[in-house]
C-alpha atoms as a PDB file:
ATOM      1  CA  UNK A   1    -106.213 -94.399  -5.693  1.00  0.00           C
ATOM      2  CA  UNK A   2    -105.927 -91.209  -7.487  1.00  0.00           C
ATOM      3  CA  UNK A   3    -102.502 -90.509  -8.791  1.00  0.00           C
ATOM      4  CA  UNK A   4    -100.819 -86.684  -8.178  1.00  0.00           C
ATOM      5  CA  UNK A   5     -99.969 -85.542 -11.664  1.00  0.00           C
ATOM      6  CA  UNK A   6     -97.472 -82.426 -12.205  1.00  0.00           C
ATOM      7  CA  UNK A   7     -99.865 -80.272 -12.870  1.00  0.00           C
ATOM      8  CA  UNK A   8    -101.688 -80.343  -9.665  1.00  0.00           C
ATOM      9  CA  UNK A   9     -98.039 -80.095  -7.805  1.00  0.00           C
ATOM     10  CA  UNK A  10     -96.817 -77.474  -9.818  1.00  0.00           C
ATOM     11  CA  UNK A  11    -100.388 -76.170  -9.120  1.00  0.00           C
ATOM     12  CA  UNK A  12     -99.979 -76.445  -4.981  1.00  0.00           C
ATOM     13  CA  UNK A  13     -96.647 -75.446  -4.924  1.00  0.00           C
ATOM     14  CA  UNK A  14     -97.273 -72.316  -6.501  1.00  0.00           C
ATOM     15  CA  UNK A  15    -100.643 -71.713  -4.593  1.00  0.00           C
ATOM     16  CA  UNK A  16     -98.374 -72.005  -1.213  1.00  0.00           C
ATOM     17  CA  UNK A  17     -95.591 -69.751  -2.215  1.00  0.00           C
ATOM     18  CA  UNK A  18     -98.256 -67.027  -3.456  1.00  0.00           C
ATOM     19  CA  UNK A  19     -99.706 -67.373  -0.041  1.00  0.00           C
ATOM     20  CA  UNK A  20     -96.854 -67.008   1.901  1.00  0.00           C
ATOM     21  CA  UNK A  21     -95.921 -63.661   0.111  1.00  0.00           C
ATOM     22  CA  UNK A  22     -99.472 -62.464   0.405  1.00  0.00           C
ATOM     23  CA  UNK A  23     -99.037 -63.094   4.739  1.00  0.00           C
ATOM     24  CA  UNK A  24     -96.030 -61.884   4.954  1.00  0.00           C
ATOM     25  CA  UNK A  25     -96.929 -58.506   3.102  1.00  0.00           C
ATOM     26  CA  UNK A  26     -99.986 -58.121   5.141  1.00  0.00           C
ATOM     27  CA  UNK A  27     -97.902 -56.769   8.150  1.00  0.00           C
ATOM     28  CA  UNK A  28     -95.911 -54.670   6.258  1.00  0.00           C
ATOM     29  CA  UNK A  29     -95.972 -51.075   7.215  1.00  0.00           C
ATOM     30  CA  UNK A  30     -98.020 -52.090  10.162  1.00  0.00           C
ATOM     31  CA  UNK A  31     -97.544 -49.003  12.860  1.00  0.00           C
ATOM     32  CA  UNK A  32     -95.516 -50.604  15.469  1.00  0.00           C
ATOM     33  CA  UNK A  33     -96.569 -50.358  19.273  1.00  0.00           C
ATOM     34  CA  UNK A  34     -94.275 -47.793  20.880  1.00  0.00           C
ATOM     35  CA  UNK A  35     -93.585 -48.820  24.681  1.00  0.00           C
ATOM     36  CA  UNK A  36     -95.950 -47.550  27.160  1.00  0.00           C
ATOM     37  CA  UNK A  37     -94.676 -45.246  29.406  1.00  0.00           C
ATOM     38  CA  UNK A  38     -94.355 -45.810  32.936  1.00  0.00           C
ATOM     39  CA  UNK A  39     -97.060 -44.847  34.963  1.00  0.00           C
ATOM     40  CA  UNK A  40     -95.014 -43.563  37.980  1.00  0.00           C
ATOM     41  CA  UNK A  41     -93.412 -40.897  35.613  1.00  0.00           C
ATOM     42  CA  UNK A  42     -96.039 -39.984  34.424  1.00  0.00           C
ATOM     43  CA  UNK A  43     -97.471 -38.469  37.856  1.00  0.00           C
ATOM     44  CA  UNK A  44     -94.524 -36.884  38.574  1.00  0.00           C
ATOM     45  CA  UNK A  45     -94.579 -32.901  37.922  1.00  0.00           C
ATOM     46  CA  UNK A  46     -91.851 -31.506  36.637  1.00  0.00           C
ATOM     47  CA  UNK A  47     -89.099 -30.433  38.490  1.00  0.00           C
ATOM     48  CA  UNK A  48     -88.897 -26.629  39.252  1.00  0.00           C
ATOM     49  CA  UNK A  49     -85.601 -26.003  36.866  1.00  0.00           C
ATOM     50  CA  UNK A  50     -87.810 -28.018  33.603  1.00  0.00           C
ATOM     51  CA  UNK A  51     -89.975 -25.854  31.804  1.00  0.00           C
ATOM     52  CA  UNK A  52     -92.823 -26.614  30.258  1.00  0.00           C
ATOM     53  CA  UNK A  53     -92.752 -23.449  27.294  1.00  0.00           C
ATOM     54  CA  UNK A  54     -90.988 -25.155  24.366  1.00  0.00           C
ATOM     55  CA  UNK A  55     -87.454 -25.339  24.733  1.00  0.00           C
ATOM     56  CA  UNK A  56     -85.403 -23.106  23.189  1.00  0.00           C
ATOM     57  CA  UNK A  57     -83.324 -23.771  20.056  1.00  0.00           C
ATOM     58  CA  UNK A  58     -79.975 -25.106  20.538  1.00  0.00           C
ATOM     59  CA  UNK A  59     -76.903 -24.038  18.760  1.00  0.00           C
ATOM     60  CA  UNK A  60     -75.424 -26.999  16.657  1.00  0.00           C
ATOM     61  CA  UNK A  61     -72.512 -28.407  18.052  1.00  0.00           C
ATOM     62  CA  UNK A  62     -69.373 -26.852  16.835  1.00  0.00           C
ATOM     63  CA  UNK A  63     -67.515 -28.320  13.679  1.00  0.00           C
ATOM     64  CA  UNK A  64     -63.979 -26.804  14.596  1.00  0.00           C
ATOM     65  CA  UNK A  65     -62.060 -23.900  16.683  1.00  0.00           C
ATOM     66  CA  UNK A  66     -61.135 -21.350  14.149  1.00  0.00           C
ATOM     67  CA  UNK A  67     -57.449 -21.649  14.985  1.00  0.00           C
ATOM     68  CA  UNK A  68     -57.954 -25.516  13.769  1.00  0.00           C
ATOM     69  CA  UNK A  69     -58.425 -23.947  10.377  1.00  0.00           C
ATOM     70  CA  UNK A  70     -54.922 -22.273   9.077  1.00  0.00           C
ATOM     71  CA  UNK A  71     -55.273 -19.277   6.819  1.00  0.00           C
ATOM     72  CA  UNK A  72     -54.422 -20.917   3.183  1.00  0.00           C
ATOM     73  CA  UNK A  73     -55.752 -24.338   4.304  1.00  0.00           C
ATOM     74  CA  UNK A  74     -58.619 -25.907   5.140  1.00  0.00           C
ATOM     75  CA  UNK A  75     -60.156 -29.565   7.086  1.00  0.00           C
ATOM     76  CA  UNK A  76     -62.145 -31.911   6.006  1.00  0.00           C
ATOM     77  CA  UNK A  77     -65.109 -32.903   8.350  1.00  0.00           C
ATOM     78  CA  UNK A  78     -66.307 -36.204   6.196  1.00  0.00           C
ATOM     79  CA  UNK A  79     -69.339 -37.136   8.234  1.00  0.00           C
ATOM     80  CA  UNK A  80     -70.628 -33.839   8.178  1.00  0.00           C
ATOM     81  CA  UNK A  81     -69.714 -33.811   4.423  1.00  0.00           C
ATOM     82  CA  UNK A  82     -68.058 -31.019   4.485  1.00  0.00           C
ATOM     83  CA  UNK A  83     -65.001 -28.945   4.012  1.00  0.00           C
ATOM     84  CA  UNK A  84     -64.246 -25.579   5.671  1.00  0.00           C
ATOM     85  CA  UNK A  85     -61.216 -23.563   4.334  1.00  0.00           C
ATOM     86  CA  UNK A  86     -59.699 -20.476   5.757  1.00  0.00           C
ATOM     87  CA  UNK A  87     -58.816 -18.589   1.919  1.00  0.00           C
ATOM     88  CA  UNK A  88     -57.204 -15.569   4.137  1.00  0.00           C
ATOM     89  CA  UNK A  89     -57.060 -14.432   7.596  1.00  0.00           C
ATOM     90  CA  UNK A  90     -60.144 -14.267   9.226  1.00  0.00           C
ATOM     91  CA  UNK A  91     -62.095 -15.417   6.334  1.00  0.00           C
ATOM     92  CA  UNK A  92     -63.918 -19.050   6.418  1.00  0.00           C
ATOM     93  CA  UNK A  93     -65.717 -20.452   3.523  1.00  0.00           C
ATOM     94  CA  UNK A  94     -67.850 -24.019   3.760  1.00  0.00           C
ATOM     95  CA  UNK A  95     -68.493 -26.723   0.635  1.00  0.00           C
ATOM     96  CA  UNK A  96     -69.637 -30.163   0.500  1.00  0.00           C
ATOM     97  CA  UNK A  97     -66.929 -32.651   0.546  1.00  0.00           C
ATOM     98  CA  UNK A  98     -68.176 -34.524  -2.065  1.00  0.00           C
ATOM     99  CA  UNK A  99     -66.745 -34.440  -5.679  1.00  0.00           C
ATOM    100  CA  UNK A 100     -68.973 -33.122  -8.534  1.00  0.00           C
ATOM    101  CA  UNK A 101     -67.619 -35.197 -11.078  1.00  0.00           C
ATOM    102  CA  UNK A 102     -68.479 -38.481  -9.628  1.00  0.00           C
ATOM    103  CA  UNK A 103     -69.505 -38.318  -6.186  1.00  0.00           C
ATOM    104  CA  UNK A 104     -66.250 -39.231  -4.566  1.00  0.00           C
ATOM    105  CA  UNK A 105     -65.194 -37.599  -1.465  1.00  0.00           C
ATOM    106  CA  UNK A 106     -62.847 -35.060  -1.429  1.00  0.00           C
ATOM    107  CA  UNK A 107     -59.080 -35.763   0.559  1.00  0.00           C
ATOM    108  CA  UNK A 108     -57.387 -33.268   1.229  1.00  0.00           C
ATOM    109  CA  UNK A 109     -56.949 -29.974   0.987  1.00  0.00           C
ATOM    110  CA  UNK A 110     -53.338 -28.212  -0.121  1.00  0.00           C
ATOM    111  CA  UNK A 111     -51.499 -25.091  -2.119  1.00  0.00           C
ATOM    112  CA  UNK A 112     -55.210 -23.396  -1.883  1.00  0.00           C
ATOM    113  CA  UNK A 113     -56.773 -26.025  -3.948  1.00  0.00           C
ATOM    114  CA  UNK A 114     -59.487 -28.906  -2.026  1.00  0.00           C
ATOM    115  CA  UNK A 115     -58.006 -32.437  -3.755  1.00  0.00           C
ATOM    116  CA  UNK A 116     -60.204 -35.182  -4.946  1.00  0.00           C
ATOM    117  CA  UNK A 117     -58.388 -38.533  -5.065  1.00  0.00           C
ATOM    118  CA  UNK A 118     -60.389 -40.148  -7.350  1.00  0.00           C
ATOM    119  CA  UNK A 119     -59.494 -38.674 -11.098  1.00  0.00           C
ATOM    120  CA  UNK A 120     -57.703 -35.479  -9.802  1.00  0.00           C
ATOM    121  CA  UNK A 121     -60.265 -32.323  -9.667  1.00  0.00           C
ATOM    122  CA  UNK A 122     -59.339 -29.965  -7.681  1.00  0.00           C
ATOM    123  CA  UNK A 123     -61.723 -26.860  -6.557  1.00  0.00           C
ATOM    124  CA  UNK A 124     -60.523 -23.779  -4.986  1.00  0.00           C
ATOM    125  CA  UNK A 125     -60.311 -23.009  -0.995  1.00  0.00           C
ATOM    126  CA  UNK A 126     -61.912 -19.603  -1.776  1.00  0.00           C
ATOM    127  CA  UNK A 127     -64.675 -20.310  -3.675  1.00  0.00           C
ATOM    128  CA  UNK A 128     -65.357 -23.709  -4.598  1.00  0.00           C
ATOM    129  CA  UNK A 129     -64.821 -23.592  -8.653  1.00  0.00           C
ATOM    130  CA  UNK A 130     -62.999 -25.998 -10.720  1.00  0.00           C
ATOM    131  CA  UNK A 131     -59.147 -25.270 -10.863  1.00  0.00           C
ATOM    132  CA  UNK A 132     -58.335 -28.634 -12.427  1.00  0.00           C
ATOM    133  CA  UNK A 133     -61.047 -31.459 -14.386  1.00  0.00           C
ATOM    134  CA  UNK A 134     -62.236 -33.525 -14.924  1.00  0.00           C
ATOM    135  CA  UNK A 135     -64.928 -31.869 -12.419  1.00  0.00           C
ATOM    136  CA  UNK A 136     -66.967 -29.249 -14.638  1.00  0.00           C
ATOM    137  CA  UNK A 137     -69.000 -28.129 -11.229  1.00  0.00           C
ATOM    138  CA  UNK A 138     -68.147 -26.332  -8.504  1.00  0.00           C
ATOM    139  CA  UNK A 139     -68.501 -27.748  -5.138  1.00  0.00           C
ATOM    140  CA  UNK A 140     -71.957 -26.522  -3.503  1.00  0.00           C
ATOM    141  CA  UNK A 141     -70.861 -23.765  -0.969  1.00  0.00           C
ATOM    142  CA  UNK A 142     -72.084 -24.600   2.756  1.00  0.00           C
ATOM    143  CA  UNK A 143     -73.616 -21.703   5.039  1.00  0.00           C
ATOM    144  CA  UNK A 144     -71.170 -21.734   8.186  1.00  0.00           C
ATOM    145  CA  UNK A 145     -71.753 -19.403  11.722  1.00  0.00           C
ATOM    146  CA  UNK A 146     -68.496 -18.087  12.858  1.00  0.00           C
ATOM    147  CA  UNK A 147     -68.665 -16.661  16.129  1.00  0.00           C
ATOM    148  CA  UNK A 148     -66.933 -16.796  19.481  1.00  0.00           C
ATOM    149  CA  UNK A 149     -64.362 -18.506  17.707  1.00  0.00           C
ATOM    150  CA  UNK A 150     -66.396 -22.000  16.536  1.00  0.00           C
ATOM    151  CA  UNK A 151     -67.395 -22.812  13.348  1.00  0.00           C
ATOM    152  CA  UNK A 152     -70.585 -24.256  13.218  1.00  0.00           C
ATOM    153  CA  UNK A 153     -72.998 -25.023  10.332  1.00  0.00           C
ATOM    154  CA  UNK A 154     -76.039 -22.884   9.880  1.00  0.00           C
END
């Protein structure tokens, strides 16, 4: 009989690991199948109220009323990650809700200043520039539609 040494099992072993990462990286990225469609729909026109020009563009769905904004304040819309503040009457300005010092997300939003919990910057409703560090950034503005009185983002 021929006896197994460690080499030759050390040898095997490794040989059947490499080849099980080799298979299962051989399907990676592979397109996958997307569900055929069924066949009845698909010989059904369209009804008379679908169109078949391209449809046209949506407005985005409202972040806020303006009235939910009060003049001096602002609201914090954290998975849009954004801020809206109303610095005066009328007036609506947009940033990201995300601190520039590091990355934390902004709280609240009081006395005309937007808060960050995390180490105390605070940026101003009106313009988003550093009032108080450590932030030395100003918080990216955000283009905002105001009309019919909803604030959306552009």
């Amino acid at each position: 009989m021929t006896e197994t040494t460690r080499r030759a099992v050390m040898f095997g072993a490794g040989g059947a690991g490499l080849a099980a990462v080799l298979s299962a990286c051989a399907s990676y990225g592979s397109p996958v199948a997307e569900p055929a469609a069924d066949s009845a729909d698909s010989l059904e026109e369209p009804a008379e109220d679908e169109s078949t020009e391209p449809a046209k563009k949506k407005k985005p769905k409202a972040l806020a009323d303006t009235s939910d904004i009060p003049s001096g304040q602002g609201k914090i819309f954290k998975n849009q990650d954004v801020v809206v503040t109303q610095p005066s009457e009328g007036e609506f300005r947009a940033f990201s809700a995300t601190c520039t010092h590091q990355g934390c997300a902004v709280a609240s939003v009081s006395n005309g200043v937007i808060n960050c919990p995390c180490h105390g910057s605070q940026f101003s409703i009106e313009d988003g520039s550093v009032v108080q560090g450590p932030a030395s950034e100003p918080l990216a503005e955000k283009k905002i539609n105001v009309s019919g009185g909803k604030i959306r983002l552009a």
